[in-house]
C-alpha atoms as a PDB file:
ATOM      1  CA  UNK A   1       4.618   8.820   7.376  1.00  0.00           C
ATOM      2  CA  UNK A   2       6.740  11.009   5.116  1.00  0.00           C
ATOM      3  CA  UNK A   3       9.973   9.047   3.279  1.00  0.00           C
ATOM      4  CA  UNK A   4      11.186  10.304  -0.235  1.00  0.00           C
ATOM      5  CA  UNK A   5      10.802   7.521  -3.325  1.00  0.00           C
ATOM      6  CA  UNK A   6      13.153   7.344  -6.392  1.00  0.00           C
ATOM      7  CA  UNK A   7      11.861   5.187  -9.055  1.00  0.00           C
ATOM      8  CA  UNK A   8      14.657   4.410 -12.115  1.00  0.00           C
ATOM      9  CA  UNK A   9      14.436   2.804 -15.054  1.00  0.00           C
ATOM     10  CA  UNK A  10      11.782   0.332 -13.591  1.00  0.00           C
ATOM     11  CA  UNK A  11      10.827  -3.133 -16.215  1.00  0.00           C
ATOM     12  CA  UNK A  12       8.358  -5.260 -15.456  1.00  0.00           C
ATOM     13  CA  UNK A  13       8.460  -8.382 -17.911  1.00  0.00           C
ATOM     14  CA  UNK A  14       5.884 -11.055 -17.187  1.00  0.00           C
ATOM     15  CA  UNK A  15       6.532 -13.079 -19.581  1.00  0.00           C
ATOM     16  CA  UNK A  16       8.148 -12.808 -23.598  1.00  0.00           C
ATOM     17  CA  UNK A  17       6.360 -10.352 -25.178  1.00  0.00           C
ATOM     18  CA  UNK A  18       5.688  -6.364 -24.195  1.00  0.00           C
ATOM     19  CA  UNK A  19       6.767  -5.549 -21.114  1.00  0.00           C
ATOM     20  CA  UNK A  20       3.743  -4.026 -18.033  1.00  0.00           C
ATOM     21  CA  UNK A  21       6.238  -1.351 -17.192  1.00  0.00           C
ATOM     22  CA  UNK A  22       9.019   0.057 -19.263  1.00  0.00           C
ATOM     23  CA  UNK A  23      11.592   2.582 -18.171  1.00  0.00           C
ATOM     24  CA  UNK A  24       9.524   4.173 -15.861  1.00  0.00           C
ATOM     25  CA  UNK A  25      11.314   6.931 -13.650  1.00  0.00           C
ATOM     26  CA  UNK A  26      10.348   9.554 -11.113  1.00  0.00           C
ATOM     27  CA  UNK A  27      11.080  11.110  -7.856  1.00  0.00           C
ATOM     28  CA  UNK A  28       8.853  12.015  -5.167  1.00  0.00           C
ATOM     29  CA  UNK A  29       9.872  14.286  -2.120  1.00  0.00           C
ATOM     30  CA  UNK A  30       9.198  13.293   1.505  1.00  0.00           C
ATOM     31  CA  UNK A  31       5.592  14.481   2.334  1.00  0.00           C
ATOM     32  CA  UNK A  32       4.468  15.167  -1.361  1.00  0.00           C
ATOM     33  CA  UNK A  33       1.771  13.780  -3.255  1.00  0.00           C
ATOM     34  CA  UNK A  34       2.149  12.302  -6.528  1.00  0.00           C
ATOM     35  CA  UNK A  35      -0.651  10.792  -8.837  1.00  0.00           C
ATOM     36  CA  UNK A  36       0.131   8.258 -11.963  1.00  0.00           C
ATOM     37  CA  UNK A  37      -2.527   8.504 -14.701  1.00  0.00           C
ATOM     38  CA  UNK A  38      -2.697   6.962 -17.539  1.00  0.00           C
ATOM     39  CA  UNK A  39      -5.017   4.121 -19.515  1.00  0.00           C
ATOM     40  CA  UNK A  40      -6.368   1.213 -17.765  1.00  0.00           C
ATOM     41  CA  UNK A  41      -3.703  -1.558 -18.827  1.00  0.00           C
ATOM     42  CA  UNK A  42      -0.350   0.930 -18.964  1.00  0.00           C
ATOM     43  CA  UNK A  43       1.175  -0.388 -15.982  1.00  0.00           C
ATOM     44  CA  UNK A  44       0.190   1.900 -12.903  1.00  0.00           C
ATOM     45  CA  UNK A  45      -0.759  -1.163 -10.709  1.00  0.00           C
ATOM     46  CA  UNK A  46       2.003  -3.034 -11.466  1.00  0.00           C
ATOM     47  CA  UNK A  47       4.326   0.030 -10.718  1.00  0.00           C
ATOM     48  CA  UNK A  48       3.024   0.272  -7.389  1.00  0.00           C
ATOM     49  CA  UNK A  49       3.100  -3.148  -6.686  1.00  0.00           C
ATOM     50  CA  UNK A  50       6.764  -3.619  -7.680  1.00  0.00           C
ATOM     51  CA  UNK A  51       7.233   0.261  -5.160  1.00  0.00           C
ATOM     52  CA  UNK A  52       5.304  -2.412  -2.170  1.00  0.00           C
ATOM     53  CA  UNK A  53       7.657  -4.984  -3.192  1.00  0.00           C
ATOM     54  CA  UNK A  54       4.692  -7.328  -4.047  1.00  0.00           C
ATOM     55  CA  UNK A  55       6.400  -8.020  -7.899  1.00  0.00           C
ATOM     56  CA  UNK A  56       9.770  -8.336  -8.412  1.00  0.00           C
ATOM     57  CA  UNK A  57      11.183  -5.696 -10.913  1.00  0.00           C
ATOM     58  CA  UNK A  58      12.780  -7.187 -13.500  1.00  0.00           C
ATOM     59  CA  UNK A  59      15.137  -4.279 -14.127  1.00  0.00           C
ATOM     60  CA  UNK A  60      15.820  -0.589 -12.297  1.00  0.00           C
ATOM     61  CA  UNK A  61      15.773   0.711  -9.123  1.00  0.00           C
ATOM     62  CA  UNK A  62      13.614   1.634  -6.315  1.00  0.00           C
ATOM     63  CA  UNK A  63      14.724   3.745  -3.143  1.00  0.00           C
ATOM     64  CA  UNK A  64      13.005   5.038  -0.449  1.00  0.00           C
ATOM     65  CA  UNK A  65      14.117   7.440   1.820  1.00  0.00           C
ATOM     66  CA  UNK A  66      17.278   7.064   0.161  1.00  0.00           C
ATOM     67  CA  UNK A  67      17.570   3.245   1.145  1.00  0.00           C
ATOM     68  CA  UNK A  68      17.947   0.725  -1.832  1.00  0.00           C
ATOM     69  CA  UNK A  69      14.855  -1.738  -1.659  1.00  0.00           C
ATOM     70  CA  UNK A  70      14.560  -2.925  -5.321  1.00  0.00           C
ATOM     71  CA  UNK A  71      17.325  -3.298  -7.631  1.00  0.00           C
ATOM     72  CA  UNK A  72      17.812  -6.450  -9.972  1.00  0.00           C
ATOM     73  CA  UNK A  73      21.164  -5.981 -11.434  1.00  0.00           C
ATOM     74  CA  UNK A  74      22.977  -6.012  -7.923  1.00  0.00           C
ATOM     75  CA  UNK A  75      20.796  -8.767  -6.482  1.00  0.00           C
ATOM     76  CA  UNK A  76      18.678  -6.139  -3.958  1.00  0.00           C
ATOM     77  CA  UNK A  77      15.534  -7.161  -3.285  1.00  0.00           C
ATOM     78  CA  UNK A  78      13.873  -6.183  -0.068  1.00  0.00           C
ATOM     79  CA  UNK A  79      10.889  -8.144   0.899  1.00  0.00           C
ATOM     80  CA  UNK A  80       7.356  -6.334   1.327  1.00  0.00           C
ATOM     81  CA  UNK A  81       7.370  -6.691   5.077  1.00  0.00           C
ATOM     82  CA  UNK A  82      10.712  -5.201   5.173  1.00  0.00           C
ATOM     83  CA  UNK A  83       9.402  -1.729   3.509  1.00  0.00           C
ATOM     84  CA  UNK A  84       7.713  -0.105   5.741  1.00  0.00           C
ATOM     85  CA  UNK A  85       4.704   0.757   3.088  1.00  0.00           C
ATOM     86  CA  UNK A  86       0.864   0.934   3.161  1.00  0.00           C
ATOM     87  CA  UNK A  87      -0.940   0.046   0.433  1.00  0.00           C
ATOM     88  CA  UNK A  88      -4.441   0.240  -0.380  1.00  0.00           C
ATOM     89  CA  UNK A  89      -5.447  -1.928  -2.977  1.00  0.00           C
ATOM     90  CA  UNK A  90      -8.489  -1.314  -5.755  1.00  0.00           C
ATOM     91  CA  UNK A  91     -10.181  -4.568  -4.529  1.00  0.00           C
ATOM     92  CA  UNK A  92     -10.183  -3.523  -0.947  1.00  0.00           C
ATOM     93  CA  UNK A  93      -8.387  -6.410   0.290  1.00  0.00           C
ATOM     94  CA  UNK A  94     -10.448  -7.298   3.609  1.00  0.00           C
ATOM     95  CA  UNK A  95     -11.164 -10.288   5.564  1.00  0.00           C
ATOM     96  CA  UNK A  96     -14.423 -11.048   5.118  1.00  0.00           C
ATOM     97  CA  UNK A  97     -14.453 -13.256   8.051  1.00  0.00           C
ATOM     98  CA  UNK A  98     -13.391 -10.353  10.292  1.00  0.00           C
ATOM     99  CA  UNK A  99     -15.327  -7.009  12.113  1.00  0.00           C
ATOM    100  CA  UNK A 100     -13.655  -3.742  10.570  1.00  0.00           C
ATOM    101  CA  UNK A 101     -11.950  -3.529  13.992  1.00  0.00           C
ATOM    102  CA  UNK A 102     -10.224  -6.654  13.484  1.00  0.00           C
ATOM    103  CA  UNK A 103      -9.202  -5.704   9.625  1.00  0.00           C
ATOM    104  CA  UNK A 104      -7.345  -2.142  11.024  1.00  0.00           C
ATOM    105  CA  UNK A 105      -5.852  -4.162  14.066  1.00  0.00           C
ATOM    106  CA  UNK A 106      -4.426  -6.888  11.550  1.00  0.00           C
ATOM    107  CA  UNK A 107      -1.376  -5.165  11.018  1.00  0.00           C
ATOM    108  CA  UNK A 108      -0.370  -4.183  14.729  1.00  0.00           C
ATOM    109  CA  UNK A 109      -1.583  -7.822  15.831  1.00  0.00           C
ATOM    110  CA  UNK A 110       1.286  -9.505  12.973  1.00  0.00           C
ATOM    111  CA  UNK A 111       3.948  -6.647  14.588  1.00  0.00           C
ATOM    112  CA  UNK A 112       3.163  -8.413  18.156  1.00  0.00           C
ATOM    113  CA  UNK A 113       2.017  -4.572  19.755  1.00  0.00           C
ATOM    114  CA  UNK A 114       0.727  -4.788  22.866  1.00  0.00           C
ATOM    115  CA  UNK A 115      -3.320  -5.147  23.432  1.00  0.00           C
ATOM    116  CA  UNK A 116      -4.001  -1.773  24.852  1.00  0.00           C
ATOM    117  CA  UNK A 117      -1.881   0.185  21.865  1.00  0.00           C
ATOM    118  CA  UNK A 118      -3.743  -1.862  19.502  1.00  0.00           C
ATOM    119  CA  UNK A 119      -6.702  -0.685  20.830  1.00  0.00           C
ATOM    120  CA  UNK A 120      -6.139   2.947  20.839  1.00  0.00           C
ATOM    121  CA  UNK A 121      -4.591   3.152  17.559  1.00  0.00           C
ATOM    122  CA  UNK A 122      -7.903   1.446  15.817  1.00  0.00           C
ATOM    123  CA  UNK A 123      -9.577   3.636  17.833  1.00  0.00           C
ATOM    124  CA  UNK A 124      -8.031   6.653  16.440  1.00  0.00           C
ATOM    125  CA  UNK A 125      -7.845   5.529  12.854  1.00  0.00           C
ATOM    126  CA  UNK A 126     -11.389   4.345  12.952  1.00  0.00           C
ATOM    127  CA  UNK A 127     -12.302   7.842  13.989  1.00  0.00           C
ATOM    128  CA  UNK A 128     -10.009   9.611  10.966  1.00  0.00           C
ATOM    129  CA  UNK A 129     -11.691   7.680   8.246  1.00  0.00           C
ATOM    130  CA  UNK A 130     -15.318   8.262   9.781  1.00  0.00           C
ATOM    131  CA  UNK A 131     -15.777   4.612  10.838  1.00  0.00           C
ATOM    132  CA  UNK A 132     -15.724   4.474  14.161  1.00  0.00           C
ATOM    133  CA  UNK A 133     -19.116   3.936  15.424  1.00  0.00           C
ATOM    134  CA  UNK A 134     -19.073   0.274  12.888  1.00  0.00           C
ATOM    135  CA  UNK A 135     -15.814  -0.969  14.548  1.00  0.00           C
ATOM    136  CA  UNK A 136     -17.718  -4.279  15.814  1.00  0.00           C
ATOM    137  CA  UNK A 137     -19.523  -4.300  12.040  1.00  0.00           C
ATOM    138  CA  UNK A 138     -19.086  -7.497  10.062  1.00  0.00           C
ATOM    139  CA  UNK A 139     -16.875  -5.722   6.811  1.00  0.00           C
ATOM    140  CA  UNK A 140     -19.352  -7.342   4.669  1.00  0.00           C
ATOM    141  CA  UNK A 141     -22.574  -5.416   5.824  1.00  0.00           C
ATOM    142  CA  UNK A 142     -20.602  -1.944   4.577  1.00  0.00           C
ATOM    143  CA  UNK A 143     -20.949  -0.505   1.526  1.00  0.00           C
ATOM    144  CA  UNK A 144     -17.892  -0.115  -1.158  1.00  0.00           C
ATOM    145  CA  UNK A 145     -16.809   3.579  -0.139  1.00  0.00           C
ATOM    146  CA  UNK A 146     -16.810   1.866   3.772  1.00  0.00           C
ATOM    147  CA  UNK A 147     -14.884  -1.111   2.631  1.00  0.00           C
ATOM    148  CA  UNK A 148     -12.521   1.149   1.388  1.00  0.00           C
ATOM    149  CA  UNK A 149     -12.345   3.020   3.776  1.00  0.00           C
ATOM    150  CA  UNK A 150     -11.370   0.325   6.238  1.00  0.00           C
ATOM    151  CA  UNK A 151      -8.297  -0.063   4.042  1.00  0.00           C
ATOM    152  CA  UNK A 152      -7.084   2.763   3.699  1.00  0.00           C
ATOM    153  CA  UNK A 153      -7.521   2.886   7.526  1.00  0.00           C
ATOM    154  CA  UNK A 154      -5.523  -0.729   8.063  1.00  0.00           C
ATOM    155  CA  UNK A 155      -2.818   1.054   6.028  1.00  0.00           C
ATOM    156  CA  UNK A 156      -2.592   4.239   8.208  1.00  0.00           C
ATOM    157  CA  UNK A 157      -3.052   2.150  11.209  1.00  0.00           C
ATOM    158  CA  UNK A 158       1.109   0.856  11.710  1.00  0.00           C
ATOM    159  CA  UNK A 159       1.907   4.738  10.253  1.00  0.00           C
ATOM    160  CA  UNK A 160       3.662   3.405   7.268  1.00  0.00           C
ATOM    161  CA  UNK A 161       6.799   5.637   5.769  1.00  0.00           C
ATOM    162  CA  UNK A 162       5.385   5.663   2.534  1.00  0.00           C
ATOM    163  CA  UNK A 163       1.418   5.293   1.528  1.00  0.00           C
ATOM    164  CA  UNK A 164       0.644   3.682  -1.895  1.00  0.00           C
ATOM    165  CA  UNK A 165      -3.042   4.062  -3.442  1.00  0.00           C
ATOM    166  CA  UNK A 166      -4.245   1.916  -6.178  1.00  0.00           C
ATOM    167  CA  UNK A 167      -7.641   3.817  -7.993  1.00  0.00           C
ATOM    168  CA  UNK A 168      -7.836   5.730  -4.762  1.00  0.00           C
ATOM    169  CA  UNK A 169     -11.451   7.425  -6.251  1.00  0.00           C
ATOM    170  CA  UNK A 170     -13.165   4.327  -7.244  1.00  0.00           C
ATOM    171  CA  UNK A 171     -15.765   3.971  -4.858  1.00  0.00           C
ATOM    172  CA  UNK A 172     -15.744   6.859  -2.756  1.00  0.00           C
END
């Protein structure tokens, strides 16, 4: 999991009116860690939702590890599954119909990995984030800092190239 991002000039218009995200530019090395802060409202989410390829940017460009994913003005737009990128999101984003073993495996089951890979690689996520011994646990009998928890361990679970975190702290 380690893949450079450039972020240039990124817009975000919604609709007439201010835009969510406004010239925004960075760079972050392969295996660094970068944090956006700012006001609730000033366009963090939508940032890393246009980096996940979940919004369209309206204008700018997005790379990552040097490969063009997101750039309007030359018609590149590479879809989210396409990306390569984990995202944990500040709602959680789990099935509540599924065990928190089923939630981590999601990802590996929609890539078509074989049964006993699956396995092992919930196993070993589970056992990173601390959640191993609730792997057969309904997601909706865990508290918020577990729910999260099985997130961020869903996102790990494929080893993504690039890890996005959306209020990372919230509930933990």
């Amino acid at each position: 999991m380690s893949a450079s991002l450039d972020v240039r000039d990124l817009r975000k218009q919604f609709a007439i009116g201010r835009p969510a995200v406004d010239g925004v530019s960075f760079h972050v090395p392969a295996g660094e860690i970068v944090v956006l802060l700012g006001p609730s409202g000033c366009g963090k989410t939508t940032t890393l939702r246009c980096i996940a390829g979940l919004e369209h940017a309206s204008a700018g460009r997005i790379s990552i590890g040097g490969r063009i994913v997101s750039a309007p003005a030359n018609g590149v737009q590479v879809s989210a599954r396409l990306r390569n990128i984990g995202m944990v999101f500040q709602s959680y984003a789990v099935w509540p119909h599924m065990t928190v073993k089923q939630n981590v495996a999601y990802p590996l089951r929609h890539r078509r990995v074989p049964r006993a890979e699956i396995d092992r690689k919930t196993g070993e996520v589970l056992k990173l984030v601390g959640l191993a011994e609730f792997a057969d646990r309904s997601v909706v009998s865990l508290s918020g800092g577990q729910m999260q928890r099985v997130a961020l361990a869903r996102s790990l679970v494929y080893q993504p190239q690039l890890l996005l975190l959306d209020e990372p702290l919230s509930n933990l």
